[in-house]
C-alpha atoms as a PDB file:
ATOM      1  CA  UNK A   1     -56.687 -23.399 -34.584  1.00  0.00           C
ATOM      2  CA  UNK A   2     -54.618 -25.738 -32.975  1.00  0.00           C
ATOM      3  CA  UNK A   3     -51.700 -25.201 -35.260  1.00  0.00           C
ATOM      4  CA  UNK A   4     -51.970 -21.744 -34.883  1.00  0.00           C
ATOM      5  CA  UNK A   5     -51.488 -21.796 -30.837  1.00  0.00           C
ATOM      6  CA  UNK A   6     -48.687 -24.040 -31.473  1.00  0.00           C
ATOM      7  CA  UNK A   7     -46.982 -21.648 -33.848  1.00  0.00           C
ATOM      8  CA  UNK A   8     -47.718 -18.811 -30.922  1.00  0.00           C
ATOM      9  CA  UNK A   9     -46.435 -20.964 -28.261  1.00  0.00           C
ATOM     10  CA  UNK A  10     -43.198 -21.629 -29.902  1.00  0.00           C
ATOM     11  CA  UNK A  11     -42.724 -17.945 -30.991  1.00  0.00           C
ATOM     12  CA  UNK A  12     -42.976 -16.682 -26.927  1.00  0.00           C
ATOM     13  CA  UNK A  13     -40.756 -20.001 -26.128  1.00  0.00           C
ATOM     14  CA  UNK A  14     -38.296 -18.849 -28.744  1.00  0.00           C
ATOM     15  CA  UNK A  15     -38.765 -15.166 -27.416  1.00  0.00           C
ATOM     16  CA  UNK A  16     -38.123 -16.294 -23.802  1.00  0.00           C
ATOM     17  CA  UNK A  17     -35.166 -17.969 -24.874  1.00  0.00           C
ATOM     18  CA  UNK A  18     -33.554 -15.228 -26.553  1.00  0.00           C
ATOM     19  CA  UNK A  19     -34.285 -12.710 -24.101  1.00  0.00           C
ATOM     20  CA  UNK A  20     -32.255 -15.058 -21.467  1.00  0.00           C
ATOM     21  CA  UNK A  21     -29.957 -15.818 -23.706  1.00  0.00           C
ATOM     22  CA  UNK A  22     -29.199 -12.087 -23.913  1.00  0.00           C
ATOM     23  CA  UNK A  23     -29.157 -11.387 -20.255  1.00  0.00           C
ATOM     24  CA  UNK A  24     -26.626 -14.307 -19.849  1.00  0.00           C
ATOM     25  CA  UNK A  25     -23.873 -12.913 -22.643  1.00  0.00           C
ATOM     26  CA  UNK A  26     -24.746  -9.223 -20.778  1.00  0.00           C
ATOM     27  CA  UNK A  27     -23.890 -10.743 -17.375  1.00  0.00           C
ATOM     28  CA  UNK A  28     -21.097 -12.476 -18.232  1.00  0.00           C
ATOM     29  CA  UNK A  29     -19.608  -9.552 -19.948  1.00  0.00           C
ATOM     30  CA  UNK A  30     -19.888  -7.717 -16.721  1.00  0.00           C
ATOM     31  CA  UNK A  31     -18.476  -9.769 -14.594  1.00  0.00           C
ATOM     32  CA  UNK A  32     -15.142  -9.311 -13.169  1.00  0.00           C
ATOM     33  CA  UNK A  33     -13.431 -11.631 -10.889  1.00  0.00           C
ATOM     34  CA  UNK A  34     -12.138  -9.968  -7.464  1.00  0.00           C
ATOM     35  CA  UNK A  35      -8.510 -10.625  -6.614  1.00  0.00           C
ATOM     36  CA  UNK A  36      -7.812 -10.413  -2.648  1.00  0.00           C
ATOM     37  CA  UNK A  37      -4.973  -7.435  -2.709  1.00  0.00           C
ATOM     38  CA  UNK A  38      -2.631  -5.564   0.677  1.00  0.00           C
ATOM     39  CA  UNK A  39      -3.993  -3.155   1.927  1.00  0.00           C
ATOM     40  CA  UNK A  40      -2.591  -0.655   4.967  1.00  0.00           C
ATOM     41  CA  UNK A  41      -4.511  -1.505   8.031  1.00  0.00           C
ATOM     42  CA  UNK A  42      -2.854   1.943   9.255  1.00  0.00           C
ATOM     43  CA  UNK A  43      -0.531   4.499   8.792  1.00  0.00           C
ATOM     44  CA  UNK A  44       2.847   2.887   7.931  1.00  0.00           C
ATOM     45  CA  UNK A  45       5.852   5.750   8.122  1.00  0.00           C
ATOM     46  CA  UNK A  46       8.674   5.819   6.007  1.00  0.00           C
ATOM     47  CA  UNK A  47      11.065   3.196   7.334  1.00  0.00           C
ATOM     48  CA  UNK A  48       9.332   1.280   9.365  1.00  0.00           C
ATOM     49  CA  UNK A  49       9.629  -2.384   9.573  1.00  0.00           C
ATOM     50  CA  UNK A  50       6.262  -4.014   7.616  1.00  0.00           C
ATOM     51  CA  UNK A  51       4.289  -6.175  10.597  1.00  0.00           C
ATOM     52  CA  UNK A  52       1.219  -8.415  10.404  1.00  0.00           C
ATOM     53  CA  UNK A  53      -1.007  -6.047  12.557  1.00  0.00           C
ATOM     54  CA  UNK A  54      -0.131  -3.240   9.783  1.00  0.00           C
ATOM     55  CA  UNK A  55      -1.992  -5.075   6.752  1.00  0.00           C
ATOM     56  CA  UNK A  56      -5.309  -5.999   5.458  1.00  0.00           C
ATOM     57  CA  UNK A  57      -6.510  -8.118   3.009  1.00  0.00           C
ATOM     58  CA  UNK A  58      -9.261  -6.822   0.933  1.00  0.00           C
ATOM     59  CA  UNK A  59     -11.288  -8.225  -2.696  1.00  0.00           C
ATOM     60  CA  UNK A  60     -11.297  -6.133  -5.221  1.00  0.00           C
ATOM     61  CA  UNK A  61     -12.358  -6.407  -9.113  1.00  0.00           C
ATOM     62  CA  UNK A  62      -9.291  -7.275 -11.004  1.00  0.00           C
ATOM     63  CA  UNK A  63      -8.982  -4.020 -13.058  1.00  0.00           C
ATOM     64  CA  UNK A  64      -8.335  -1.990 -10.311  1.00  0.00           C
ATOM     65  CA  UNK A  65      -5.364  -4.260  -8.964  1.00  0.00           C
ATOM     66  CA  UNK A  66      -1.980  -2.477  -9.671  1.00  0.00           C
ATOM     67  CA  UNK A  67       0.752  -4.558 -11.338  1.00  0.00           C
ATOM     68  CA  UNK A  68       3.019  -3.935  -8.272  1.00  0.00           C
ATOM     69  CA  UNK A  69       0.377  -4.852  -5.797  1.00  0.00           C
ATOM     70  CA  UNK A  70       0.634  -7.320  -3.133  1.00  0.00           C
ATOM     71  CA  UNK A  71      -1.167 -10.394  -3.310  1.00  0.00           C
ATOM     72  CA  UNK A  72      -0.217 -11.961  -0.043  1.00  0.00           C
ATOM     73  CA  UNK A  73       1.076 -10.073   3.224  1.00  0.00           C
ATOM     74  CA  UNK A  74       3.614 -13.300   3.781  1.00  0.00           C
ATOM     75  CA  UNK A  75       5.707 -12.219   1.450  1.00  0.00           C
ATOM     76  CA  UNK A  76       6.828  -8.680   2.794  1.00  0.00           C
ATOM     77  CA  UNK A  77       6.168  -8.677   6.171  1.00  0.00           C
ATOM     78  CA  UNK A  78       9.633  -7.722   7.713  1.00  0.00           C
ATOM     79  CA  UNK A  79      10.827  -5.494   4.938  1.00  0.00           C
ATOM     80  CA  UNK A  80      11.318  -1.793   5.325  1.00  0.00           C
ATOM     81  CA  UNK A  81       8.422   1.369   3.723  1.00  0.00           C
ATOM     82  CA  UNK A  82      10.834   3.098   1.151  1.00  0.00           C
ATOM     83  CA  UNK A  83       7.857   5.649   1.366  1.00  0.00           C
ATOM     84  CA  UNK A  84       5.341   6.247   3.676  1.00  0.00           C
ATOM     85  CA  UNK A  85       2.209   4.358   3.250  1.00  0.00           C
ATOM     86  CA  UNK A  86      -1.242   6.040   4.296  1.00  0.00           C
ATOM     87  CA  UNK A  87      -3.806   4.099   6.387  1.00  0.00           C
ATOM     88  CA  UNK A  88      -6.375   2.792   3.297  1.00  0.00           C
ATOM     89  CA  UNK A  89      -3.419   3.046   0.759  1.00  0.00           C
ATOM     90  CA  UNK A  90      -3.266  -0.518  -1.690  1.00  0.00           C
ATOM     91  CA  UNK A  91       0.356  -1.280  -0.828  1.00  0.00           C
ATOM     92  CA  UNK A  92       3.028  -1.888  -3.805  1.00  0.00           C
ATOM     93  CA  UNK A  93       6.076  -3.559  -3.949  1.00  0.00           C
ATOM     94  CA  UNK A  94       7.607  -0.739  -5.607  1.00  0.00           C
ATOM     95  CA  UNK A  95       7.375   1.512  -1.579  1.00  0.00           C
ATOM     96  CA  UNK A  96       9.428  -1.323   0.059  1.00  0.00           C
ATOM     97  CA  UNK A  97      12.732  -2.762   0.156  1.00  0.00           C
ATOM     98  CA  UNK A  98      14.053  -5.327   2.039  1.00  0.00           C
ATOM     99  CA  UNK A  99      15.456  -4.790   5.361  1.00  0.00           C
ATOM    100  CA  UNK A 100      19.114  -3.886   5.342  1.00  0.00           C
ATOM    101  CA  UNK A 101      19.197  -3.221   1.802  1.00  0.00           C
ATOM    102  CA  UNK A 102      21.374  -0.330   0.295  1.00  0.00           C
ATOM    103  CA  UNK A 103      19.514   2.604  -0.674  1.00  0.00           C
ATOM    104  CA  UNK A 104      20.920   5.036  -3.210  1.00  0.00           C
ATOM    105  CA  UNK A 105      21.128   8.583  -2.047  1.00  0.00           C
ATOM    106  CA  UNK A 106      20.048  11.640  -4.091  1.00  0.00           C
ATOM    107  CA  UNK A 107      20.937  15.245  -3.720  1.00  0.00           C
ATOM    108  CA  UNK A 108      18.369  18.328  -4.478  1.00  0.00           C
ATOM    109  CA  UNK A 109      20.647  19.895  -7.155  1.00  0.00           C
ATOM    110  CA  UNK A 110      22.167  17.794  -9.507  1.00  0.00           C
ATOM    111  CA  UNK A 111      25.549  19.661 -10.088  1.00  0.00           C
ATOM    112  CA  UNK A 112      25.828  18.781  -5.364  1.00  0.00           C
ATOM    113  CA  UNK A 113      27.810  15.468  -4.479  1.00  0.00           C
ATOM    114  CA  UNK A 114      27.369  14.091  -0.950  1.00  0.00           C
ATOM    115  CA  UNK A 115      30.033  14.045   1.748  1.00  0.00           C
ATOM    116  CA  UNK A 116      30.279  12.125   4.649  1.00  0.00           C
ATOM    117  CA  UNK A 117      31.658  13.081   8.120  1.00  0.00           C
ATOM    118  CA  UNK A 118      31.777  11.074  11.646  1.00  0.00           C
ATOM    119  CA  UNK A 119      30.310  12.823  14.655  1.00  0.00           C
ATOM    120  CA  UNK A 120      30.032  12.302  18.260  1.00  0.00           C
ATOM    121  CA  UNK A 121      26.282  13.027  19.845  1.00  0.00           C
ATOM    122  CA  UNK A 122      27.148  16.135  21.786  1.00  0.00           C
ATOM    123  CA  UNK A 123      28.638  17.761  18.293  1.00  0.00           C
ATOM    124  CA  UNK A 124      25.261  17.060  17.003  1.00  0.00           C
ATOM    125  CA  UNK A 125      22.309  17.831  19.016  1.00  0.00           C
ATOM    126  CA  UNK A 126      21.994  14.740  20.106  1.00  0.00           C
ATOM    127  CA  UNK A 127      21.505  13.338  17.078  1.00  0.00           C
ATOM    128  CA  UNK A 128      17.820  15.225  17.083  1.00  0.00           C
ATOM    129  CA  UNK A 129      18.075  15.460  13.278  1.00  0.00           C
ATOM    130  CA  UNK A 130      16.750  14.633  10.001  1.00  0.00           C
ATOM    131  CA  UNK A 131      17.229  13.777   6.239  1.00  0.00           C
ATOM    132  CA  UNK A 132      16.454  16.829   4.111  1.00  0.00           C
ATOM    133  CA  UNK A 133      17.490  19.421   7.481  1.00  0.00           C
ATOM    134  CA  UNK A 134      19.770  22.529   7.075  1.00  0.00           C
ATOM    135  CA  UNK A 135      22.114  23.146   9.690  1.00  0.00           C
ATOM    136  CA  UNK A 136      25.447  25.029   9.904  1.00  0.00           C
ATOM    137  CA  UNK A 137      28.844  23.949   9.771  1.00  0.00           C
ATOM    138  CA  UNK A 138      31.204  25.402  12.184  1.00  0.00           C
ATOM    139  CA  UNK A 139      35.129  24.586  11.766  1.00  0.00           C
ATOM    140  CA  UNK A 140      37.053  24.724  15.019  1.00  0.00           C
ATOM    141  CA  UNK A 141      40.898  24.919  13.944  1.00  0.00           C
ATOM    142  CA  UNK A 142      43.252  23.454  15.657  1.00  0.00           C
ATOM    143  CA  UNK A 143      46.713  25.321  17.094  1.00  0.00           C
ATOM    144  CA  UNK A 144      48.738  23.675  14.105  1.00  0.00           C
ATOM    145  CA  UNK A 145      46.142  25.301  11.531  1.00  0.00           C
ATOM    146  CA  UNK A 146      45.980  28.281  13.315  1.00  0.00           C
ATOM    147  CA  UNK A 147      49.669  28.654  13.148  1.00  0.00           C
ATOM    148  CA  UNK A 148      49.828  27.707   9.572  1.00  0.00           C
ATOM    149  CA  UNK A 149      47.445  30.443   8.994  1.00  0.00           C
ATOM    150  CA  UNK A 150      48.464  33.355  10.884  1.00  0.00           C
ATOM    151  CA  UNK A 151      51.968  32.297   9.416  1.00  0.00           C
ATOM    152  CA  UNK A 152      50.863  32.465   5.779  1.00  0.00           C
ATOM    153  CA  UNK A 153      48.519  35.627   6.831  1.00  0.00           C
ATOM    154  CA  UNK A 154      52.052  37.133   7.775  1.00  0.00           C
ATOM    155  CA  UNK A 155      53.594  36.126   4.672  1.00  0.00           C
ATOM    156  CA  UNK A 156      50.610  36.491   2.009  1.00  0.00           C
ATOM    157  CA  UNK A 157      48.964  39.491   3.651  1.00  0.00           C
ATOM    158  CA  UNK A 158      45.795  40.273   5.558  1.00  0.00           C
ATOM    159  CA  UNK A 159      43.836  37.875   3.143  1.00  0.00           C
ATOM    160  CA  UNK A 160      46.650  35.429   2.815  1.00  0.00           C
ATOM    161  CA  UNK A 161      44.573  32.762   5.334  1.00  0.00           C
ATOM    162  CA  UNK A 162      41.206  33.249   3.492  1.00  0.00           C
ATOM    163  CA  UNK A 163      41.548  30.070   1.272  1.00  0.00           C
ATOM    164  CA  UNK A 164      37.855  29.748   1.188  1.00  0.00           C
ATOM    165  CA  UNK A 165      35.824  32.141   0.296  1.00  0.00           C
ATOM    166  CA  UNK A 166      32.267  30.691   0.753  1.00  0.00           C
ATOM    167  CA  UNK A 167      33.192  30.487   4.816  1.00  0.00           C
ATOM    168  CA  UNK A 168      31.407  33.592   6.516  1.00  0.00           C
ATOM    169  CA  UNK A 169      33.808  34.562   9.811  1.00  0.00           C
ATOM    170  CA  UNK A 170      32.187  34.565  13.275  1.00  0.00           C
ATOM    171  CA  UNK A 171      34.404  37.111  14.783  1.00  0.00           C
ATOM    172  CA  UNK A 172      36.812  34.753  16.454  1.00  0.00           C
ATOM    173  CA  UNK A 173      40.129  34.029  14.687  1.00  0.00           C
ATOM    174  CA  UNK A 174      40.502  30.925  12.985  1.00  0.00           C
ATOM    175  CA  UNK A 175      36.608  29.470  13.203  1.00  0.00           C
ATOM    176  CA  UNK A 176      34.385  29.613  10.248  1.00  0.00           C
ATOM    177  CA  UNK A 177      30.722  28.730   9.870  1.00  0.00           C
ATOM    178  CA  UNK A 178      29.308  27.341   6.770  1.00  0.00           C
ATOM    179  CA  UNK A 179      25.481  28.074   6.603  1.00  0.00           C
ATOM    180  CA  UNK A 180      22.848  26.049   5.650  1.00  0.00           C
ATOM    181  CA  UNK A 181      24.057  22.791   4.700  1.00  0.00           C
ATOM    182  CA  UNK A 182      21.705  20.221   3.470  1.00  0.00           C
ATOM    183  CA  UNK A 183      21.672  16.918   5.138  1.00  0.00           C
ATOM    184  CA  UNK A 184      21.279  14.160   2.642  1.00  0.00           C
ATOM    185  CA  UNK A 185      21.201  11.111   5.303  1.00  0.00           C
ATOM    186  CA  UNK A 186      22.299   9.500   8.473  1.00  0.00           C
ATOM    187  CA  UNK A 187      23.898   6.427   8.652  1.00  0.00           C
ATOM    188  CA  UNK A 188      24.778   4.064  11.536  1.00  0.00           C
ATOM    189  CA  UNK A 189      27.578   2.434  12.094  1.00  0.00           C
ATOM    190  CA  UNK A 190      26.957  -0.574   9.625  1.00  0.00           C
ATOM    191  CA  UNK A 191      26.587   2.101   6.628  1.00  0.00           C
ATOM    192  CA  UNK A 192      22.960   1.622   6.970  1.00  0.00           C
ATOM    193  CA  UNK A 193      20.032   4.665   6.660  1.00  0.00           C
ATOM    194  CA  UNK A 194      18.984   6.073   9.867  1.00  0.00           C
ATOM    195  CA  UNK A 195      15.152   7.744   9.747  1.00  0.00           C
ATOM    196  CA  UNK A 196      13.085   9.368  12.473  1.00  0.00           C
ATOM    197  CA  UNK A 197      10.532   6.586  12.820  1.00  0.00           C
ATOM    198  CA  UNK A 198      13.777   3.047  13.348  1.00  0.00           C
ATOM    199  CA  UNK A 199      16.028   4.796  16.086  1.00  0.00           C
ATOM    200  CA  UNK A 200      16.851   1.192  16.847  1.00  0.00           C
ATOM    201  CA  UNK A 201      20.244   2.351  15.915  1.00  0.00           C
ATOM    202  CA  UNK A 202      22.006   5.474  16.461  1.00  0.00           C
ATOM    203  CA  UNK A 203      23.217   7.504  13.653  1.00  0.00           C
ATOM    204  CA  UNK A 204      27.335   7.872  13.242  1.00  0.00           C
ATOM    205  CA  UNK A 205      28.026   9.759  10.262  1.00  0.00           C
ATOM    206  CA  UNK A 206      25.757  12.930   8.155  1.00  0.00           C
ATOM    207  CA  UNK A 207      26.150  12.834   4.829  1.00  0.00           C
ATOM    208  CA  UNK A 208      25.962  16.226   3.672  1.00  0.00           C
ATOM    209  CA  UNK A 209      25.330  17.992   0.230  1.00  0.00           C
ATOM    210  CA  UNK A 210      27.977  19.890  -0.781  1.00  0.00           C
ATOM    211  CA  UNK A 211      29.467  21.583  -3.768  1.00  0.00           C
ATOM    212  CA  UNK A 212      33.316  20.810  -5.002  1.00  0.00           C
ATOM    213  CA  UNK A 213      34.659  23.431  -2.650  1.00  0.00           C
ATOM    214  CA  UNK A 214      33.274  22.410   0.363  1.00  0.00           C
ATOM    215  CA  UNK A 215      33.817  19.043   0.340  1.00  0.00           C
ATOM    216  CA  UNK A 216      37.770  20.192   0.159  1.00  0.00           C
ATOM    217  CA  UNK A 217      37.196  22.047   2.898  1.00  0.00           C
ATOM    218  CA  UNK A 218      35.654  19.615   4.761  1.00  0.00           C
ATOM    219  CA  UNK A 219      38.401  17.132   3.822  1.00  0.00           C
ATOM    220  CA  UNK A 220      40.697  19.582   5.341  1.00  0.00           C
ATOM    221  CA  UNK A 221      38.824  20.194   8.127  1.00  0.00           C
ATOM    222  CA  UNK A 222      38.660  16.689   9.553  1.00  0.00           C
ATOM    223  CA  UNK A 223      42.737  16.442  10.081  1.00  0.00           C
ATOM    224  CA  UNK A 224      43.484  20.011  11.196  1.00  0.00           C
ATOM    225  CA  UNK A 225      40.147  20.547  13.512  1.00  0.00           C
ATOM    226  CA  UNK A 226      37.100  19.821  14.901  1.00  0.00           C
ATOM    227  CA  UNK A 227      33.918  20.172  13.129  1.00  0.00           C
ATOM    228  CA  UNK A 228      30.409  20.698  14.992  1.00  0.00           C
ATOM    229  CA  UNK A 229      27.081  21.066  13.805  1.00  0.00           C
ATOM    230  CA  UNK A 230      24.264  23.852  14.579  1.00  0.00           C
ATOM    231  CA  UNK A 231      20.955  22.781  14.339  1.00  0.00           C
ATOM    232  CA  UNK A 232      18.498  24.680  12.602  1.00  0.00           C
ATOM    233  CA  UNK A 233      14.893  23.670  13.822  1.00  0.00           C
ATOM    234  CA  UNK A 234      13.122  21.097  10.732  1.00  0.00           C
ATOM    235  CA  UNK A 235      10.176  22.538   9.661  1.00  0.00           C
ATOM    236  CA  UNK A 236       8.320  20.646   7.155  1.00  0.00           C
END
């Protein structure tokens, strides 16, 4: 009798053991270690300078970290969003640069190039404009063009001046308008991006998107003229 309570009691000890033994590989299976990730404390707009008081630090389980995630906010506070970042939003390396850093520029259609002409504030609204605007050109001709032109209208015949054809005419001799012009960027006066939300320089020069005849024009334009910009209202 007493063997056979000894054979029980090492059956449920051998039982007991296995059963914990299982619940130990299942839990370690499980387990995940949490990695302490950047988070966006708030709502960080394209081109805004990366500050302290703009990042969290949260634990999460270490498949859901991103490759490009930031492990400690030291290392990007005072770089630039490339991208706006939403309040919440795991932050990547990949949506910042560092500040002052050239950006390449991009055009909508592939078969535009950009061009790049120097304005003064009251020939452009103020400056109350924005990457990825339309606006309209309008080419103010100097006497010297206006001469050459009326001269070579004389010579050529009534469309002898009409060297470009894309230019609609206002009405007034010698000014064209150009409609709807994309603007690719504004740049300060260090060749740096300008954007709505780091006015802590004024813009100096739009880089428009333009096709290979109006960037001629425009290259003729800026020694035999004045060029000024009307603003269509941004609507997103």
């Amino acid at each position: 009798m007493r063997k056979v309570k000894f054979i029980l009691l090492t059956i449920v000890i051998a039982f007991i053991l296995l059963i914990a033994e299982i619940m130990l590989i299942r839990g370690a299976s499980e387990y995940e270690p949490k990695l302490s990730i950047v988070f966006a404390r708030t709502k960080i707009p394209e081109g805004a300078l990366i500050k302290s008081d703009m990042l969290t630090e949260k634990k999460i389980s270490a498949g859901a970290v991103h490759k490009y995630s930031v492990r400690n906010p030291d290392d990007i506070i005072g770089k630039v969003a490339r991208v706006e970042i939403e309040e919440g939003e795991m932050v990547l390396n990949t949506k910042l640069i560092e500040a002052g850093e050239m950006e390449e520029l991009s055009s909508v259609n592939e078969k535009s190039r950009l061009f790049s002409v120097e304005f003064d504030p009251d020939q452009v609204n103020g400056w109350r404009l924005k990457a990825g605007q339309y606006v309209d050109i309008i080419y103010i001709p100097d006497e010297r063009d206006m001469k050459r032109n009326e001269l070579q209208s004389q010579t050529n015949g009534a469309d002898g001046g009409e060297r470009y054809e894309l230019l609609q005419g206002t009405g007034i001799p010698g000014i064209k308008r150009i409609r709807n012009v994309r603007i690719a960027a504004l740049i300060d006066n260090n060749g740096n991006l300008v954007r709505d939300s780091n006015r802590t320089s004024l813009p100096k020069y739009i880089s428009f998107e333009v096709d290979d005849s109006l960037d001629e024009f425009l290259a003729y334009a800026k020694d035999n003229g004045r060029l000024e910009v009307s603003v269509i209202p941004f609507q997103d």
